[in-house]
C-alpha atoms as a PDB file:
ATOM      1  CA  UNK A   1     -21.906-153.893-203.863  1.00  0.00           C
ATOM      2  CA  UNK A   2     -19.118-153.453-201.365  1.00  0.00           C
ATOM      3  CA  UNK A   3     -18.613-149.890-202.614  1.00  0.00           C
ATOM      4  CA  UNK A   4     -21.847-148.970-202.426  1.00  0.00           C
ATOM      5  CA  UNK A   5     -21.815-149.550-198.976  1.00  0.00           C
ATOM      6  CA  UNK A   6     -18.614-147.666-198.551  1.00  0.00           C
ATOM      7  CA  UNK A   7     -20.931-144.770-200.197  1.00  0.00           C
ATOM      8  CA  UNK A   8     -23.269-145.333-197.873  1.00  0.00           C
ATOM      9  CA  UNK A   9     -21.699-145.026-194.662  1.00  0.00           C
ATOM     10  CA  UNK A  10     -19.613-142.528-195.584  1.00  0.00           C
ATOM     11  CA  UNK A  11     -22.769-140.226-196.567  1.00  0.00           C
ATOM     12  CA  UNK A  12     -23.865-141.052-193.526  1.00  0.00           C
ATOM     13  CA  UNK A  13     -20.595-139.925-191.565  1.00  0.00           C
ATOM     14  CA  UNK A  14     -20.126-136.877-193.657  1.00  0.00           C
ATOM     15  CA  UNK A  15     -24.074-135.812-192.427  1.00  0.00           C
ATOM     16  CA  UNK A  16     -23.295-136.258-189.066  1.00  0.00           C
ATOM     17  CA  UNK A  17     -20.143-135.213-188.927  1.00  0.00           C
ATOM     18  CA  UNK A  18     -21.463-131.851-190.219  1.00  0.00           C
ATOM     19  CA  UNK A  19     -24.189-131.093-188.181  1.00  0.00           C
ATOM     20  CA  UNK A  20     -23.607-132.184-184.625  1.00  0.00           C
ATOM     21  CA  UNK A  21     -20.659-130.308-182.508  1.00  0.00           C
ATOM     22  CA  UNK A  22     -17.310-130.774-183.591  1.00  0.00           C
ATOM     23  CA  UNK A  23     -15.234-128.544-180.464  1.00  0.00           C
ATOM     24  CA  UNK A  24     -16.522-127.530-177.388  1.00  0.00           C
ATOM     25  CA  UNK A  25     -14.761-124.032-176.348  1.00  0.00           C
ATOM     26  CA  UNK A  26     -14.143-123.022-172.351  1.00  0.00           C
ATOM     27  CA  UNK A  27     -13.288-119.409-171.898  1.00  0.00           C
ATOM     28  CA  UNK A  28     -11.649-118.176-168.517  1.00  0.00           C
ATOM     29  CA  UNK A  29     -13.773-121.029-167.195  1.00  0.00           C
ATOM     30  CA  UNK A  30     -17.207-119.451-167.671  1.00  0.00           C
ATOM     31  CA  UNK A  31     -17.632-119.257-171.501  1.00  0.00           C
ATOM     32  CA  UNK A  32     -18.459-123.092-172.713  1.00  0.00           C
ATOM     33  CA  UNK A  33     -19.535-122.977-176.995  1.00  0.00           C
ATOM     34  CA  UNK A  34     -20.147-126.129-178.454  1.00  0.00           C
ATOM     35  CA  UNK A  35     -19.527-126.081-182.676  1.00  0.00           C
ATOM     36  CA  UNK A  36     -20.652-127.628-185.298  1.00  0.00           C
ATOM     37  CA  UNK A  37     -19.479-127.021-189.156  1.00  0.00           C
ATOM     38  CA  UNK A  38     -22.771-126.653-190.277  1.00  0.00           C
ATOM     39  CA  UNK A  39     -23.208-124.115-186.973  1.00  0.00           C
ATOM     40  CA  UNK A  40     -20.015-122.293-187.929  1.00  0.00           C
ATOM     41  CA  UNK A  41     -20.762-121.570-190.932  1.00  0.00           C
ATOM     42  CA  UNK A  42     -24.467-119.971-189.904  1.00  0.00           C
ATOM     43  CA  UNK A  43     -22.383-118.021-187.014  1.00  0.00           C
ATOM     44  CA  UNK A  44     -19.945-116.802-189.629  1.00  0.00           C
ATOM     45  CA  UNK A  45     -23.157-115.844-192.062  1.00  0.00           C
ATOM     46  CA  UNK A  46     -24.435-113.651-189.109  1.00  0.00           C
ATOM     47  CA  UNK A  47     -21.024-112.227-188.393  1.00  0.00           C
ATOM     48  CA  UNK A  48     -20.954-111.170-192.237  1.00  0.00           C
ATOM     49  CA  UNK A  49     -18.029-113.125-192.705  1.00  0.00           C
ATOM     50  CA  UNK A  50     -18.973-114.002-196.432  1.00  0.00           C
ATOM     51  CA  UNK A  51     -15.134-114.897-197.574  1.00  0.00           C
ATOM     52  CA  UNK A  52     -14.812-117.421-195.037  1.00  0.00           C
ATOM     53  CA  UNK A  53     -18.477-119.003-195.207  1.00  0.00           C
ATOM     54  CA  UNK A  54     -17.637-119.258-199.064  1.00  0.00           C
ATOM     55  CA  UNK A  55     -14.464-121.187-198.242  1.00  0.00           C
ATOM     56  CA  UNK A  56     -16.005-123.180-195.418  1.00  0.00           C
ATOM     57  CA  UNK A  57     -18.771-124.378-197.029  1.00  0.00           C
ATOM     58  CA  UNK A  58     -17.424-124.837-200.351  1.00  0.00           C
ATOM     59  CA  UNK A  59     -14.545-127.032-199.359  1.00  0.00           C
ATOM     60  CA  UNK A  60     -16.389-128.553-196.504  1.00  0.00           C
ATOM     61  CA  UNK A  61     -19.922-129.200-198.124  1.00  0.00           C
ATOM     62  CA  UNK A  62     -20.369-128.310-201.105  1.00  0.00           C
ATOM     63  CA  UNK A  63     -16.990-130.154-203.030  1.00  0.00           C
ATOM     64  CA  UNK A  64     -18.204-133.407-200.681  1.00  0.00           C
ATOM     65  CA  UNK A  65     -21.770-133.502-201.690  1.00  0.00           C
ATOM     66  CA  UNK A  66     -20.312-133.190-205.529  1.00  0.00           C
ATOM     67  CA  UNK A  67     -18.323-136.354-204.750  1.00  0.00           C
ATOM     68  CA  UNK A  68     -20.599-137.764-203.395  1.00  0.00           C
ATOM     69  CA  UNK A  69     -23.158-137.326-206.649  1.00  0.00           C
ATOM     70  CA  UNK A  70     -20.262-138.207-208.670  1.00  0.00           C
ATOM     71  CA  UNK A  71     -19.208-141.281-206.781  1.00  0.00           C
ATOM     72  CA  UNK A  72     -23.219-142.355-206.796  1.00  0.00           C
ATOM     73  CA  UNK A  73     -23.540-141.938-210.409  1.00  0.00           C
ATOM     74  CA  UNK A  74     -20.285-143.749-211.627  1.00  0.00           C
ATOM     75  CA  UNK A  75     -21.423-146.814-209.524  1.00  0.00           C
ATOM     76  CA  UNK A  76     -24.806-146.719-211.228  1.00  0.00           C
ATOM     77  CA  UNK A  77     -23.331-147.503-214.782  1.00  0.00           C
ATOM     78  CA  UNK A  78     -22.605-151.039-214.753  1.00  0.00           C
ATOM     79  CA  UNK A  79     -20.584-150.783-217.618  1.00  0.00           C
ATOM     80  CA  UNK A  80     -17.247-149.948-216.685  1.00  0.00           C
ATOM     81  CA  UNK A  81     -16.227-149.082-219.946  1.00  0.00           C
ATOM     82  CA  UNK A  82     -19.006-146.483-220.834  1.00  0.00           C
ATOM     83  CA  UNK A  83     -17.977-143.401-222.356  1.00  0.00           C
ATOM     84  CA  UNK A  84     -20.680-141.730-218.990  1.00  0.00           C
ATOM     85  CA  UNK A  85     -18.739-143.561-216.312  1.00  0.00           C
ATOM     86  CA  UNK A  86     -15.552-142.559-218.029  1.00  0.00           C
ATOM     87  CA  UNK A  87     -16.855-138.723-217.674  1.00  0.00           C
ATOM     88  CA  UNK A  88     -17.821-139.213-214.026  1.00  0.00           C
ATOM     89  CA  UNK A  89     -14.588-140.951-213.053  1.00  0.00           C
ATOM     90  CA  UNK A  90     -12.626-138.212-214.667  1.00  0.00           C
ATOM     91  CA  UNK A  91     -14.429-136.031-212.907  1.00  0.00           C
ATOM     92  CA  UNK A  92     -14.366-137.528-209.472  1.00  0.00           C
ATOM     93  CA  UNK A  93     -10.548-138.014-210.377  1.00  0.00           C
ATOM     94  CA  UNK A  94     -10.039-133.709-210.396  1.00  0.00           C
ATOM     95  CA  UNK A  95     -12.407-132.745-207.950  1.00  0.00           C
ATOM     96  CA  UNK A  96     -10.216-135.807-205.734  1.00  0.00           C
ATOM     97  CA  UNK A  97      -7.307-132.838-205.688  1.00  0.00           C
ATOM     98  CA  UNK A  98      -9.637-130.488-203.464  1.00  0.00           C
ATOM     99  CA  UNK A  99     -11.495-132.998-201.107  1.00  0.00           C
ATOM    100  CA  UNK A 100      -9.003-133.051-198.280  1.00  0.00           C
ATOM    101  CA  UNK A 101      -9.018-129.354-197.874  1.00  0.00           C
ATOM    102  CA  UNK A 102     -12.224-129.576-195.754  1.00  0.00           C
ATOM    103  CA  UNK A 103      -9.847-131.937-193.432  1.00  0.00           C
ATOM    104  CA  UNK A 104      -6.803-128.858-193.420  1.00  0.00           C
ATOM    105  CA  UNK A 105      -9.533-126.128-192.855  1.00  0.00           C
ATOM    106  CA  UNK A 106     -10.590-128.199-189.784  1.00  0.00           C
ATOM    107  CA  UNK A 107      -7.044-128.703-188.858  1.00  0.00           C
ATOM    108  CA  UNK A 108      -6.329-125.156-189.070  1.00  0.00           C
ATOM    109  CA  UNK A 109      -9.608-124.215-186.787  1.00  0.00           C
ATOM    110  CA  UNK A 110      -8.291-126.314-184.100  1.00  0.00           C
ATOM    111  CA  UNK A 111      -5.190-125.679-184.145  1.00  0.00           C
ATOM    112  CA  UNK A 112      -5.543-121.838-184.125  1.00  0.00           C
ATOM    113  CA  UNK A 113      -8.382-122.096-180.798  1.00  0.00           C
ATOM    114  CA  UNK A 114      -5.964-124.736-179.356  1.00  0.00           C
ATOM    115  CA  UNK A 115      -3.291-122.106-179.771  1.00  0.00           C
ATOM    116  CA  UNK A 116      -5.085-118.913-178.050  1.00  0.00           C
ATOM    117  CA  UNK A 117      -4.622-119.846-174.692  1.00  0.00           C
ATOM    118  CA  UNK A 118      -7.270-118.490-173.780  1.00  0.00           C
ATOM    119  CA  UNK A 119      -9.820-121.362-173.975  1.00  0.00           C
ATOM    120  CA  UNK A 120      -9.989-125.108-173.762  1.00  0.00           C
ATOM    121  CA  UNK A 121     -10.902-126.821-176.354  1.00  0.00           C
ATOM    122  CA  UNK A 122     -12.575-130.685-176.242  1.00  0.00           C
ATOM    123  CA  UNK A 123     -13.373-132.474-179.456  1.00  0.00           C
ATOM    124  CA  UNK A 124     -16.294-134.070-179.770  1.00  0.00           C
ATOM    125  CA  UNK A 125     -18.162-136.872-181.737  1.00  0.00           C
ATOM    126  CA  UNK A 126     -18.771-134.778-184.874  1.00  0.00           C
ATOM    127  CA  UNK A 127     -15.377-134.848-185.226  1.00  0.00           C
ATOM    128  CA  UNK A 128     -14.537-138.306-185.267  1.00  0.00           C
ATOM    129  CA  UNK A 129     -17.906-138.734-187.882  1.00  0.00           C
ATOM    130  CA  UNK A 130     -15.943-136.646-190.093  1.00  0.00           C
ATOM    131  CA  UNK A 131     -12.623-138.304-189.591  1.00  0.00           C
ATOM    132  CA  UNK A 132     -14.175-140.760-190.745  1.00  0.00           C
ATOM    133  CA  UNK A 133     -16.136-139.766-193.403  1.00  0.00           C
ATOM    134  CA  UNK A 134     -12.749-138.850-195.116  1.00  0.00           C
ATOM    135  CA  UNK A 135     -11.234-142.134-194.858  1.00  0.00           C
ATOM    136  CA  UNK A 136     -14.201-144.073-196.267  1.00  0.00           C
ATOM    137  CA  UNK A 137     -14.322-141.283-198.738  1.00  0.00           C
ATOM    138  CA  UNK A 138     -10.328-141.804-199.581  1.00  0.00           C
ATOM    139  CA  UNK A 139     -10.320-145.324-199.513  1.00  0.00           C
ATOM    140  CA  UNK A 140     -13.890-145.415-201.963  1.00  0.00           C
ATOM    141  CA  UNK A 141     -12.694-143.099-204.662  1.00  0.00           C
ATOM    142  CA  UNK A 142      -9.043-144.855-204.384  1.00  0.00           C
ATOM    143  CA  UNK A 143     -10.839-148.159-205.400  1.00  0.00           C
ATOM    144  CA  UNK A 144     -13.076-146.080-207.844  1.00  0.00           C
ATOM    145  CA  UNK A 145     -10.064-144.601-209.480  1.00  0.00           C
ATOM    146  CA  UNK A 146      -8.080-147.875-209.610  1.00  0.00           C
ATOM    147  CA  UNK A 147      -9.138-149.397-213.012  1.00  0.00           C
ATOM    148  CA  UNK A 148      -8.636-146.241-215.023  1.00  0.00           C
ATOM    149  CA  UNK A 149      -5.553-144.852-215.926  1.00  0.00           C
ATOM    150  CA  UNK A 150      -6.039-140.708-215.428  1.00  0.00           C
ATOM    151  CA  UNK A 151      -2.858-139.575-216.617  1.00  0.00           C
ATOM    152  CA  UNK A 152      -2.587-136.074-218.096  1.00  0.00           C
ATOM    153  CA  UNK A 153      -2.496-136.307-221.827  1.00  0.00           C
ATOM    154  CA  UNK A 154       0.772-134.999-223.318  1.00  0.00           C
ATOM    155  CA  UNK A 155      -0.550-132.966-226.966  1.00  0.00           C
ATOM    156  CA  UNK A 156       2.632-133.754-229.397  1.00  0.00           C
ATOM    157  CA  UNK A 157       1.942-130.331-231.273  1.00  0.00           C
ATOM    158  CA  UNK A 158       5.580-129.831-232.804  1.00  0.00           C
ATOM    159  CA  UNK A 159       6.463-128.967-229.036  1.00  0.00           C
ATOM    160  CA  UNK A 160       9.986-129.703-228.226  1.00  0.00           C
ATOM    161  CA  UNK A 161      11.308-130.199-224.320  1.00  0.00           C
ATOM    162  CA  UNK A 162      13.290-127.001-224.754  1.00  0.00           C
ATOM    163  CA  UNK A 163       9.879-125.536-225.187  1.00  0.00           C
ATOM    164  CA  UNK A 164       9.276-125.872-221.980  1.00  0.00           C
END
C-alpha cells in the first residue's frame, strides 16, 4: 500500500513538474521567458532541433512514463515470486541505469543559461515538482528492487579469467 502511494505522488510530481515553468530567463533586463520541459521541448520542435527534442523527451518523458508503467504493473502482481513480476522488476532494474539522466540534462540546462551572463535565471515551482518526483521515484524503485537479487549472470562456458 505504502508504495503505491509513493507511485502516486510521484506521478503526480513528475506531471507537474513537466508541464508548468521550470526557469524564468531575464535578458538585458527586458527579455523575461518562463520554461517549462514540456514547453522546451515544443520550442525546440519549432526550432527543428530534432536531436535534442529526441534526447529531451526521451530521457525526460518518455524513460519516466516507462517506469512508471513498469513500477505500476510489478505492484499489481501480488505474488512476489511470479515469473511476470520477476520480468517487470528486471526490467525496471535496467531501465533504473537511465532515469537520472532527465535530472543531468536539467542540470546541464541551468547550468549552461546560469553561465551566459547574459540573463538571469529564477527557478521556479516546476522545478522543485521534479526534484521531487526523482526522489520519490529513487526511493520507490530502491524499495521495489530490494527483495530481488539482480546481479549479472556470469555464463561458465569453458571461459577462463585470462579470457578476459
Amino acid at each position: 500500500m505504502f508504495d503505491r502511494v509513493f507511485l502516486g505522488v510521484s506521478m503526480v510530481l513528475f506531471v507537474l513538474g513537466i508541464s508548468l515553468p521550470m526557469f524564468s530567463l531575464q535578458k538585458f533586463f527586458v527579455v523575461n521567458d518562463s520554461f517549462s520541459l514540456l514547453g522546451g521541448v515544443y520550442e525546440l520542435l519549432k526550432a527543428q532541433e530534432f536531436f535534442l527534442v529526441v534526447v529531451i523527451f526521451g530521457f525526460s518523458v518518455l524513460t519516466p512514463t516507462i517506469k512508471f508503467a513498469l513500477s505500476w504493473f510489478a505492484l499489481s502482481i501480488e505474488d512476489s515470486g511470479s515469473k511476470t513480476r520477476l520480468f517487470a522488476i528486471r526490467k525496471l532494474a535496467k531501465i533504473c541505469k537511465w532515469s537520472m539522466a532527465d535530472v543531468f540534462i536539467i542540470a546541464i540546462l541551468a547550468a549552461t543559461v546560469k553561465l551566459g551572463g547574459l540573463a538571469a535565471v529564477k527557478v521556479h515551482v516546476g522545478l522543485l515538482f521534479f526534484g521531487g518526483y526523482a526522489i520519490l521515484s529513487m526511493i520507490l524503485t530502491h524499495r521495489l528492487l530490494r527483495a530481488y537479487e539482480l546481479q549479472p549472470r556470469v555464463e561458465h562456458n569453458n571461459l577462463s579469467t585470462s579470457d578476459f
